[in-house]
C-alpha atoms as a PDB file:
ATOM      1  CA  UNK A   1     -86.231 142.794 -38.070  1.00  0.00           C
ATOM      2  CA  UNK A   2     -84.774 146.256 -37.951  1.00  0.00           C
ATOM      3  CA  UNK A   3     -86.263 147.346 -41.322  1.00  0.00           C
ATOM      4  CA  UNK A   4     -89.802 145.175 -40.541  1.00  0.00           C
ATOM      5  CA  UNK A   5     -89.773 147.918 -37.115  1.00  0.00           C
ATOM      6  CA  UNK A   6     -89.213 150.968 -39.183  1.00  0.00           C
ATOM      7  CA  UNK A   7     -91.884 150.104 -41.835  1.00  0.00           C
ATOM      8  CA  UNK A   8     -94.518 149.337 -39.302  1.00  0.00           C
ATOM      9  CA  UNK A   9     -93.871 152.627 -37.103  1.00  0.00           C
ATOM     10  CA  UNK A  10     -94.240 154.089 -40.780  1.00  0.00           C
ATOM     11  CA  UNK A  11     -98.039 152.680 -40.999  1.00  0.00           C
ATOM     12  CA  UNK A  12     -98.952 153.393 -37.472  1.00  0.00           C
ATOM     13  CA  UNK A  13     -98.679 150.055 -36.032  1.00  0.00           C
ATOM     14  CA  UNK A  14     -97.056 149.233 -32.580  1.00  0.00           C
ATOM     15  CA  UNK A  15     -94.504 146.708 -33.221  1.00  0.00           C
ATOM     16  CA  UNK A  16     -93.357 144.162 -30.693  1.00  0.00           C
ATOM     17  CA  UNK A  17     -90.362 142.838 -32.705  1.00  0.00           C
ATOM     18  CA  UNK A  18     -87.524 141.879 -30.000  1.00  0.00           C
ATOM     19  CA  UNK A  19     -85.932 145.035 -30.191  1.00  0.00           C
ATOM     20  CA  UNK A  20     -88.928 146.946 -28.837  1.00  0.00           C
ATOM     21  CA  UNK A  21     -90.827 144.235 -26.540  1.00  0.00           C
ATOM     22  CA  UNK A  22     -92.555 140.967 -26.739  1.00  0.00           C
ATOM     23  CA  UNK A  23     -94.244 140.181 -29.681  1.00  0.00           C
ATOM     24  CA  UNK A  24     -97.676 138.480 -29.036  1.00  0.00           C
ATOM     25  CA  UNK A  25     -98.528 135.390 -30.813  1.00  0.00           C
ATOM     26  CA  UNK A  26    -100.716 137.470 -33.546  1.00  0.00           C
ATOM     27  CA  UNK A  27     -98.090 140.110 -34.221  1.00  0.00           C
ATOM     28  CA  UNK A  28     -97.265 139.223 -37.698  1.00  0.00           C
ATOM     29  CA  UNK A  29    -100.636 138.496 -39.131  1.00  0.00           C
ATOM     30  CA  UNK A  30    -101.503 141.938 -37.036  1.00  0.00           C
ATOM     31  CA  UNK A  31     -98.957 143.865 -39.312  1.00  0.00           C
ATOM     32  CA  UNK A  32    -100.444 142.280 -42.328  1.00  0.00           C
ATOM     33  CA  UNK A  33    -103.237 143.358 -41.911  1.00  0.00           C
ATOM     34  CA  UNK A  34    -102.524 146.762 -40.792  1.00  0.00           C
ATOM     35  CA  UNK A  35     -99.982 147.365 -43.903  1.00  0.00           C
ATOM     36  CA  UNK A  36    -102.835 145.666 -46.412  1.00  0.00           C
ATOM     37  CA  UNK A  37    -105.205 148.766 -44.526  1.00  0.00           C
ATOM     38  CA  UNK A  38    -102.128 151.020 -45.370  1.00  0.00           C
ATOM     39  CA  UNK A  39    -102.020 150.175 -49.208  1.00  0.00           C
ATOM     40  CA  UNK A  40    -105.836 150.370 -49.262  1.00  0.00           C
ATOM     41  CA  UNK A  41    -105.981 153.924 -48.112  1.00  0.00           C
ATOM     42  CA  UNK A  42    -102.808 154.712 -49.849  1.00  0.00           C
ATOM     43  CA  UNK A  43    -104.263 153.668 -53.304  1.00  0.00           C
ATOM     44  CA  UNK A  44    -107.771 155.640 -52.422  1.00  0.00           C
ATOM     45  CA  UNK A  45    -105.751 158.970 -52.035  1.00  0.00           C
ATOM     46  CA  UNK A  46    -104.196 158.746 -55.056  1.00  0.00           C
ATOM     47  CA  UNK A  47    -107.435 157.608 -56.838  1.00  0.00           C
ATOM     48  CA  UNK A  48    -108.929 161.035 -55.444  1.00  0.00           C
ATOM     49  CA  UNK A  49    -106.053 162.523 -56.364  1.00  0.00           C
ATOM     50  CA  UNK A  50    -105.439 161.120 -59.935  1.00  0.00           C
ATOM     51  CA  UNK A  51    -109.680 162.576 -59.956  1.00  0.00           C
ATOM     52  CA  UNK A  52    -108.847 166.072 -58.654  1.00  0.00           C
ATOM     53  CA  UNK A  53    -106.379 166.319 -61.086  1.00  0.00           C
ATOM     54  CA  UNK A  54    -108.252 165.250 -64.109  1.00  0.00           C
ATOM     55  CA  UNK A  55    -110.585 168.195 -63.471  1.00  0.00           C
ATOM     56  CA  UNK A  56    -108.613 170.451 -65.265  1.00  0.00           C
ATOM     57  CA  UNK A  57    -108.893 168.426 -67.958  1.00  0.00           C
ATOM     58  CA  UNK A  58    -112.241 169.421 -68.446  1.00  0.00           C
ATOM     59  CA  UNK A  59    -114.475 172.386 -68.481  1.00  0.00           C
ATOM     60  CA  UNK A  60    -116.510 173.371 -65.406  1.00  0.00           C
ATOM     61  CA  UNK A  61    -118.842 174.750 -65.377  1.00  0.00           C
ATOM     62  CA  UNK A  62    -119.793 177.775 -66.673  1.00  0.00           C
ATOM     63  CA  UNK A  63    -120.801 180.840 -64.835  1.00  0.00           C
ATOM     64  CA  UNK A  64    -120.831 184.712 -64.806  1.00  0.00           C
ATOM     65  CA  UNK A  65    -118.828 185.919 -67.706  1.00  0.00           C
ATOM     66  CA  UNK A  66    -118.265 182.489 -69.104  1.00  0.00           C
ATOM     67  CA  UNK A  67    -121.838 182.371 -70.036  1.00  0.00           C
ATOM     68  CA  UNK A  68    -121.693 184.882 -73.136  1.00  0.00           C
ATOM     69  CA  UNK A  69    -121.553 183.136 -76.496  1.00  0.00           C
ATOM     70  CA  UNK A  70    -118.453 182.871 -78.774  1.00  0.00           C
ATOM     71  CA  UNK A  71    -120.054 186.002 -80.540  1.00  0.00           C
ATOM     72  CA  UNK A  72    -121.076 188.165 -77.510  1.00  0.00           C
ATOM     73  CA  UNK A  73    -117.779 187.756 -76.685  1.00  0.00           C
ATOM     74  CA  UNK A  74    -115.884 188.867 -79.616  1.00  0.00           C
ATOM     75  CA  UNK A  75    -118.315 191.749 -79.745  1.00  0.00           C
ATOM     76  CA  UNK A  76    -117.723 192.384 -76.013  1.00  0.00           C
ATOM     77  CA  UNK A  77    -113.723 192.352 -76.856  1.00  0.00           C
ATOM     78  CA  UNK A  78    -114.248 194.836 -80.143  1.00  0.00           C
ATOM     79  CA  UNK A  79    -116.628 197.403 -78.088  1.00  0.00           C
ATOM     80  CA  UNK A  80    -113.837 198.021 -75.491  1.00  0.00           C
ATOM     81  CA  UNK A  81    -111.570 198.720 -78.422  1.00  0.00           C
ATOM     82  CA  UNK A  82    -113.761 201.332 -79.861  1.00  0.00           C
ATOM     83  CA  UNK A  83    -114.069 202.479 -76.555  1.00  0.00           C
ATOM     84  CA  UNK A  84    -109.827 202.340 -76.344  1.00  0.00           C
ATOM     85  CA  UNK A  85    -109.534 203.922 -79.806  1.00  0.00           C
ATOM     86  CA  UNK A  86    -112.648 206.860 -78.844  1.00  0.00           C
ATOM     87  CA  UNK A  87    -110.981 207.688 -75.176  1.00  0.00           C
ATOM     88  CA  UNK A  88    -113.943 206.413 -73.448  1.00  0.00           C
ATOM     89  CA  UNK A  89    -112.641 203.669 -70.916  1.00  0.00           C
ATOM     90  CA  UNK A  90    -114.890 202.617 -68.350  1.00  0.00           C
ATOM     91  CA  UNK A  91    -112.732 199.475 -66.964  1.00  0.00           C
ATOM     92  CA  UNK A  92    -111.225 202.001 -64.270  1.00  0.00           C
ATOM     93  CA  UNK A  93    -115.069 202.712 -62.749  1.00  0.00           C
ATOM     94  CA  UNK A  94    -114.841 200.175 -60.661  1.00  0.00           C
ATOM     95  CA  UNK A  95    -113.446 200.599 -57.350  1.00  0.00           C
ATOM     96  CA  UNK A  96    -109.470 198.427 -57.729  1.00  0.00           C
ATOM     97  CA  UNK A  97    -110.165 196.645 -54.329  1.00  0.00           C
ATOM     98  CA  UNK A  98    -113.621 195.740 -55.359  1.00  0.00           C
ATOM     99  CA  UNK A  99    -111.949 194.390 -58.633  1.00  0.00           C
ATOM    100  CA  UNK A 100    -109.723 192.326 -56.550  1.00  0.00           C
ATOM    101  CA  UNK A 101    -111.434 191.123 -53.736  1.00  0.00           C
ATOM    102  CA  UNK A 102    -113.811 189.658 -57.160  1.00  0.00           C
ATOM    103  CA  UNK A 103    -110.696 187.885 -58.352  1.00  0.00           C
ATOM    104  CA  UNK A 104    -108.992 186.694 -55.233  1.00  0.00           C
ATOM    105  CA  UNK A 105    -110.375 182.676 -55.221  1.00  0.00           C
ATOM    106  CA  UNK A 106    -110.755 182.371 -58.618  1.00  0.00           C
ATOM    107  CA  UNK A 107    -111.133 183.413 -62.417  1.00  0.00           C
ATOM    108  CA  UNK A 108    -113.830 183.524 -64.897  1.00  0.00           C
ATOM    109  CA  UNK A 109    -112.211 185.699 -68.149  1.00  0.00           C
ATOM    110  CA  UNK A 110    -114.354 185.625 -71.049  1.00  0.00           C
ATOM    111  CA  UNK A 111    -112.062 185.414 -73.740  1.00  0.00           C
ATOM    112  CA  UNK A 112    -108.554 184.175 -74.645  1.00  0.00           C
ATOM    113  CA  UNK A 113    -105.752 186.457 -76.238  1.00  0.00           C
ATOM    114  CA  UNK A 114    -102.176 185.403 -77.696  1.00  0.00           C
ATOM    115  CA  UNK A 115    -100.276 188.544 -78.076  1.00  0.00           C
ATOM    116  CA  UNK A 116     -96.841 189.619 -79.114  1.00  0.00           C
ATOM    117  CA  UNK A 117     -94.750 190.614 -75.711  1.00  0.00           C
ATOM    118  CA  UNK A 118     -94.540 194.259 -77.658  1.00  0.00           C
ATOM    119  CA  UNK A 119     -94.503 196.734 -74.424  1.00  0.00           C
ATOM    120  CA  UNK A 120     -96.502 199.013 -76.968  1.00  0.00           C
ATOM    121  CA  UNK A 121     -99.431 196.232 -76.477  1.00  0.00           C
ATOM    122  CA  UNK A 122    -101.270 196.837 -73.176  1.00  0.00           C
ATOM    123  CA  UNK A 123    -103.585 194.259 -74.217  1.00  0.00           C
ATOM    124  CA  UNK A 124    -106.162 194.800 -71.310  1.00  0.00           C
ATOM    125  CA  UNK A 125    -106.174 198.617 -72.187  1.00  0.00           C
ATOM    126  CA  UNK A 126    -106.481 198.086 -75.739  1.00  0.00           C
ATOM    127  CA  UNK A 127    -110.226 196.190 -74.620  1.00  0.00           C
ATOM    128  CA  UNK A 128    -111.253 198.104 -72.366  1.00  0.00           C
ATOM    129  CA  UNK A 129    -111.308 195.083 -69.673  1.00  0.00           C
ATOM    130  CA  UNK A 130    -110.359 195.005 -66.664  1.00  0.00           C
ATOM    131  CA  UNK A 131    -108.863 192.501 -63.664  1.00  0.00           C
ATOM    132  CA  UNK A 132    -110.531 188.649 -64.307  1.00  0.00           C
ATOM    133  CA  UNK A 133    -111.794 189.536 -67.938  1.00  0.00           C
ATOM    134  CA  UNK A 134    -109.124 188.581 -70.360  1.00  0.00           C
ATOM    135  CA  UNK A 135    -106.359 185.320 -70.140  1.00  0.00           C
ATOM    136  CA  UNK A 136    -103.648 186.633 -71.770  1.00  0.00           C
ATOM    137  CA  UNK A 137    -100.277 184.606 -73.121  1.00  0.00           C
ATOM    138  CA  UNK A 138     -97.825 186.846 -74.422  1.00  0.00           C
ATOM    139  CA  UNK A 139     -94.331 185.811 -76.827  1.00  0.00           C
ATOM    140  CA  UNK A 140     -92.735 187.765 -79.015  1.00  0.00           C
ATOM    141  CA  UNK A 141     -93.918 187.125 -82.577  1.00  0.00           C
ATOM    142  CA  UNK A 142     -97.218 185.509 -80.828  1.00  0.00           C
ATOM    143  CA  UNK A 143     -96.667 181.581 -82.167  1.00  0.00           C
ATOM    144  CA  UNK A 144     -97.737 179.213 -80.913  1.00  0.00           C
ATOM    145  CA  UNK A 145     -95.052 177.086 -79.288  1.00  0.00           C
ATOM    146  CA  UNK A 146     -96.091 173.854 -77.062  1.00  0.00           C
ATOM    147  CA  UNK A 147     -96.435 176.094 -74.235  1.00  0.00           C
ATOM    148  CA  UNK A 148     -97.954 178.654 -75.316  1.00  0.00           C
ATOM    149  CA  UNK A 149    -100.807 176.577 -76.807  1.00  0.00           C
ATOM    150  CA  UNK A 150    -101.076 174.299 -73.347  1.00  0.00           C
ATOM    151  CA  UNK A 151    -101.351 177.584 -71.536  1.00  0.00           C
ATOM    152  CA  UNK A 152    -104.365 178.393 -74.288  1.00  0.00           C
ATOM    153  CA  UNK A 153    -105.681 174.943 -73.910  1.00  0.00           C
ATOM    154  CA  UNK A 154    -105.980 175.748 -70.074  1.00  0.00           C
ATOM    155  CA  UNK A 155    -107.806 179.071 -70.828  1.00  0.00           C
ATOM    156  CA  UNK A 156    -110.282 177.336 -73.397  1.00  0.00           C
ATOM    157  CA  UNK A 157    -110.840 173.662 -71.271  1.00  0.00           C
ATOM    158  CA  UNK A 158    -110.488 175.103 -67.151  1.00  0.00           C
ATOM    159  CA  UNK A 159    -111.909 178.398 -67.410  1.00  0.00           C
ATOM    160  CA  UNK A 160    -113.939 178.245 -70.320  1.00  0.00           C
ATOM    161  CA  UNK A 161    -112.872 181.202 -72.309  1.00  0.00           C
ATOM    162  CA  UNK A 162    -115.462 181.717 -75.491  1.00  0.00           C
ATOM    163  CA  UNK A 163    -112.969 183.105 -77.572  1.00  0.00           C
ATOM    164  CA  UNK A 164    -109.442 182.864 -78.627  1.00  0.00           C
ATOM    165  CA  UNK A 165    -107.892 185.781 -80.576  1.00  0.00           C
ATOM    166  CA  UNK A 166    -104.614 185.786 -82.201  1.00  0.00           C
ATOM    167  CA  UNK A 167    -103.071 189.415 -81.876  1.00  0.00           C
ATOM    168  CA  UNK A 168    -100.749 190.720 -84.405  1.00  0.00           C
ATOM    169  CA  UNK A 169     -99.744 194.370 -84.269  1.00  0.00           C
ATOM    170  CA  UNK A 170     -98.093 196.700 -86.491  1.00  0.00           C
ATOM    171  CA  UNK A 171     -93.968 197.316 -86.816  1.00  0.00           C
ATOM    172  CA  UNK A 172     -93.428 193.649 -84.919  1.00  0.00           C
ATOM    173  CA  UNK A 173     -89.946 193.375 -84.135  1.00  0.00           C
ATOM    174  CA  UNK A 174     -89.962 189.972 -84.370  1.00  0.00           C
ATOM    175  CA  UNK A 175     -91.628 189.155 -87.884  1.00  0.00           C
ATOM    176  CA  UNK A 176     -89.348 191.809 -88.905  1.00  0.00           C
ATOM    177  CA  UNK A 177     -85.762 189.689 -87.740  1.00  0.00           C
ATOM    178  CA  UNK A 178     -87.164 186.820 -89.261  1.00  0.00           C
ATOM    179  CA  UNK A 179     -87.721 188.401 -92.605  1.00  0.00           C
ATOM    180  CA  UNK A 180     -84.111 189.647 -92.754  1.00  0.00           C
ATOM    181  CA  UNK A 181     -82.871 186.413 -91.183  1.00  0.00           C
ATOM    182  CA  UNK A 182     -79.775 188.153 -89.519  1.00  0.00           C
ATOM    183  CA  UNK A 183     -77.685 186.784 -87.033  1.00  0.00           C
ATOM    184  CA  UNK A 184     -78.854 187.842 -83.394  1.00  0.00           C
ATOM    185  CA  UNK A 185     -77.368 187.626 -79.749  1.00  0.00           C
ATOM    186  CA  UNK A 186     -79.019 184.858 -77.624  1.00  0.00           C
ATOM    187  CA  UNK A 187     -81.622 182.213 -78.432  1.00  0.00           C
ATOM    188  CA  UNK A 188     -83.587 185.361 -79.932  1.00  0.00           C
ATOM    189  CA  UNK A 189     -83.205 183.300 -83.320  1.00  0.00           C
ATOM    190  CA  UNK A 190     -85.430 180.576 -82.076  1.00  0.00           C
ATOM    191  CA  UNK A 191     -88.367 182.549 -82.696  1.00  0.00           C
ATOM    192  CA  UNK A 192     -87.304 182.537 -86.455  1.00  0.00           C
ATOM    193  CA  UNK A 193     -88.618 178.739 -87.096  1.00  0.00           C
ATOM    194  CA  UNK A 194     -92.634 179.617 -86.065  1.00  0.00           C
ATOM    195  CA  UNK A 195     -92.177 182.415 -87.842  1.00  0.00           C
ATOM    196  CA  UNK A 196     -90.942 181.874 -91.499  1.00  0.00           C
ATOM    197  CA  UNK A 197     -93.951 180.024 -92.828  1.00  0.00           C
ATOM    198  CA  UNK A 198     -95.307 183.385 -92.808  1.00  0.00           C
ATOM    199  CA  UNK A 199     -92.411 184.826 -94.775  1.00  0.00           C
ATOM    200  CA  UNK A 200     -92.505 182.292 -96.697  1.00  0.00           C
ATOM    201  CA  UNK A 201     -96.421 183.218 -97.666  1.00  0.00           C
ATOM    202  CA  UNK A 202     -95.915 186.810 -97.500  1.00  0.00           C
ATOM    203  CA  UNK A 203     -92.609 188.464 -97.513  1.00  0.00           C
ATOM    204  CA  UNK A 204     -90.265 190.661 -97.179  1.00  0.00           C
ATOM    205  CA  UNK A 205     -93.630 193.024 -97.060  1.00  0.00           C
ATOM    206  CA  UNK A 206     -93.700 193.628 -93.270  1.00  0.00           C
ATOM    207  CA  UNK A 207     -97.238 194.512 -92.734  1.00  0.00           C
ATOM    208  CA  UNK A 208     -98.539 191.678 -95.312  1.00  0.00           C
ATOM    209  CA  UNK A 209     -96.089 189.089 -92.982  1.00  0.00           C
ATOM    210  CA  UNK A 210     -97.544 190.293 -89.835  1.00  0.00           C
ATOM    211  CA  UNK A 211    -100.754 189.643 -91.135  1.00  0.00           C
ATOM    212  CA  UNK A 212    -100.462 185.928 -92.418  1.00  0.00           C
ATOM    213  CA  UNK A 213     -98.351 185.277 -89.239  1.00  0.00           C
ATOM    214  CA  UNK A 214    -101.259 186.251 -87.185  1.00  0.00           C
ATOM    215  CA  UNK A 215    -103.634 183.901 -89.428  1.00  0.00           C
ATOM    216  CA  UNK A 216    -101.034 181.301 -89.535  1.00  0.00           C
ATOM    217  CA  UNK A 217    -100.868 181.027 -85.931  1.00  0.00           C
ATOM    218  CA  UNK A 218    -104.393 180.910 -85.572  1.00  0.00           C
ATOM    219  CA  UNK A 219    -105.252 177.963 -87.682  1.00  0.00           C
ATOM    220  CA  UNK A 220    -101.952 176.138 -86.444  1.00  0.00           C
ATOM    221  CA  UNK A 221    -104.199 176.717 -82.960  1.00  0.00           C
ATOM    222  CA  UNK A 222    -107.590 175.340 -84.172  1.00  0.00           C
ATOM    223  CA  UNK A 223    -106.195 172.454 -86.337  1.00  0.00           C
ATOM    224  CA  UNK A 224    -103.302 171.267 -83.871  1.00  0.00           C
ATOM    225  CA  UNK A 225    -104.990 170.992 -80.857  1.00  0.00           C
ATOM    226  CA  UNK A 226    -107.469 168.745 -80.358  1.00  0.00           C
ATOM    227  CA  UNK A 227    -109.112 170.271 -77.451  1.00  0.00           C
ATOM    228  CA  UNK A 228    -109.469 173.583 -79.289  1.00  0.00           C
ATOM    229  CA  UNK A 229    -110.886 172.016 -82.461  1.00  0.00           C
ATOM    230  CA  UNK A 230    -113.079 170.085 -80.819  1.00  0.00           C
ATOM    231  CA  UNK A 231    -114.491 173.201 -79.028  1.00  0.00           C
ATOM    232  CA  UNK A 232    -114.308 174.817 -81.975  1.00  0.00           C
ATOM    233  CA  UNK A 233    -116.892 171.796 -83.728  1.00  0.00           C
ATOM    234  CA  UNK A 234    -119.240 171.948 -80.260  1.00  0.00           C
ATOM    235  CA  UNK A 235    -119.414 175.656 -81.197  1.00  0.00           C
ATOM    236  CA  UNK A 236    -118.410 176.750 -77.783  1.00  0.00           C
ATOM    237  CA  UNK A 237    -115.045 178.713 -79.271  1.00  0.00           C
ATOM    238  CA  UNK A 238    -114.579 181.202 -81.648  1.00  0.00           C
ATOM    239  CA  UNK A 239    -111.161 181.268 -82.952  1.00  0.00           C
ATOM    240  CA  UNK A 240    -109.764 184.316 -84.835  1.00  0.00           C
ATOM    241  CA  UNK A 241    -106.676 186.446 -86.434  1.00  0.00           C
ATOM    242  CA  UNK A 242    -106.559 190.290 -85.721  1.00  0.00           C
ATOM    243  CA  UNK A 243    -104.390 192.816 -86.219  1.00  0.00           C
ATOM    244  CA  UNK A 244    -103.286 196.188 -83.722  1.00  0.00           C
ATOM    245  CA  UNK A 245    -102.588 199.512 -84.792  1.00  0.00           C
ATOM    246  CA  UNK A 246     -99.772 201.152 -82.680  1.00  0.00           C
ATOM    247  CA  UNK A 247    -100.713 204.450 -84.248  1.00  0.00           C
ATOM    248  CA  UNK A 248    -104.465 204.316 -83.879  1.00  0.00           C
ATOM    249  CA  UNK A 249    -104.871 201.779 -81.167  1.00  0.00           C
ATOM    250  CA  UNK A 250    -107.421 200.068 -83.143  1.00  0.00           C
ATOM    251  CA  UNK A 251    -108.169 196.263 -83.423  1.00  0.00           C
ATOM    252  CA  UNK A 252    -108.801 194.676 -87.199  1.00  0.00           C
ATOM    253  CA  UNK A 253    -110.343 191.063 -87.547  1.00  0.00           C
ATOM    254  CA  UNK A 254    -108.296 189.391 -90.603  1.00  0.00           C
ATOM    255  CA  UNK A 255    -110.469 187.175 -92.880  1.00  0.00           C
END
């Protein structure tokens, strides 16, 4: 009876088992009951929480920036670049605490941006956007790895980014190791595998490699995942391949 006591103080049911006191006539069919009451509410509060949890499974719904259209939102992204490239930024203006106190409970970027981990890449800066406005995932190379495209996926279905740029950039270290292939300290070489298809289309031309990497990346995004292509077919993402200048600090779309 010791393990029948321990499982009923468990539910919140006095027991009366001989060890404690004496057990009235109804005491079992009391604990039945109370541990069938247990499992009941048990089973609820995972339902709720199987519900909660399926919420990011889908997008909700819109609001603020979230509202502009796949197109107003490239457009939004390439006008902070000429504003970047001209010297003009205007994503300071606002007051930083205002910015933050905006973003504390929650997030509402506009678009999505997979970016090489390049230091030379500010990607924020290089739009002209500031705190809540961009969901950035940066890797070196920017491929698309599992994670990298489930982080993306949570950008595109939770906070229903429009659009979803790939970002190549000029002199990329890592398109650069893959096309010589050398032998590197580390797991640095496991970046080699995402990386060669584009070698394999373009190489050993760096710039051309950087290029179809970029593009490759991107259509390995809208064809892979299911979530993306189908918000690519609903026509509530625009998916596309661009390019950075390190010199110029200007953005190019790739065809």
């Amino acid at each position: 009876m010791k393990s029948e006591h321990v499982s009923n103080e468990a539910i919140g049911i006095t027991c009366y088992c001989g060890s404690c006191s004496t057990a009235p006539a109804s005491h079992e069919k009391d604990a039945d009951l109370a541990r069938r009451s247990f499992l009941r509410s048990a089973i609820a509060g995972t339902a709720v929480g199987v519900l909660a949890g399926a919420a990011i499974t889908s997008p909700r719904q819109a609001s603020a920036q979230s509202t502009l259209t796949p197109e107003a939102a490239l457009k939004a992204m390439m006008d902070g670049n000429e504003r970047y490239v001209g010297g003009q930024l205007t994503s300071f203006d606002e007051d930083l605490s205002i910015l933050k106190a905006k973003t504390t409970e929650k997030q509402e970027p506009f678009a999505s941006v997979l970016s090489c981990a390049d230091s030379r890449v500010p990607v924020e800066l290089v739009f002209d956007q500031s705190i809540g406005h961009l969901f950035v995932v940066r890797v070196a190379g920017n491929v698309a790895t599992p994670e990298v495209t489930a982080s993306l996926e949570y950008g595109i279905a939770v906070l229903g980014t429009k659009v979803l740029m790939v970002l190549g950039h000029g002199n990329c270290g890592a398109v650069k190791a893959t096309i010589e292939g050398k032998a590197v300290p580390g797991q640095i070489s496991t970046l080699y595998a995402p990386i060669r298809p584009a070698v394999d289309a373009a190489g050993p031309d760096l710039g051309a490699t950087i290029d179809a990497n970029a593009k490759i990346q991107a259509t390995l995004l809208s064809n892979a995942s299911p979530l993306i292509a189908e918000a690519i077919k609903e026509g509530r993402l625009k998916v596309v391949a661009a390019r950075y200048d390190l010199a110029s600090g200007r953005v190019s779309l790739l065809s």
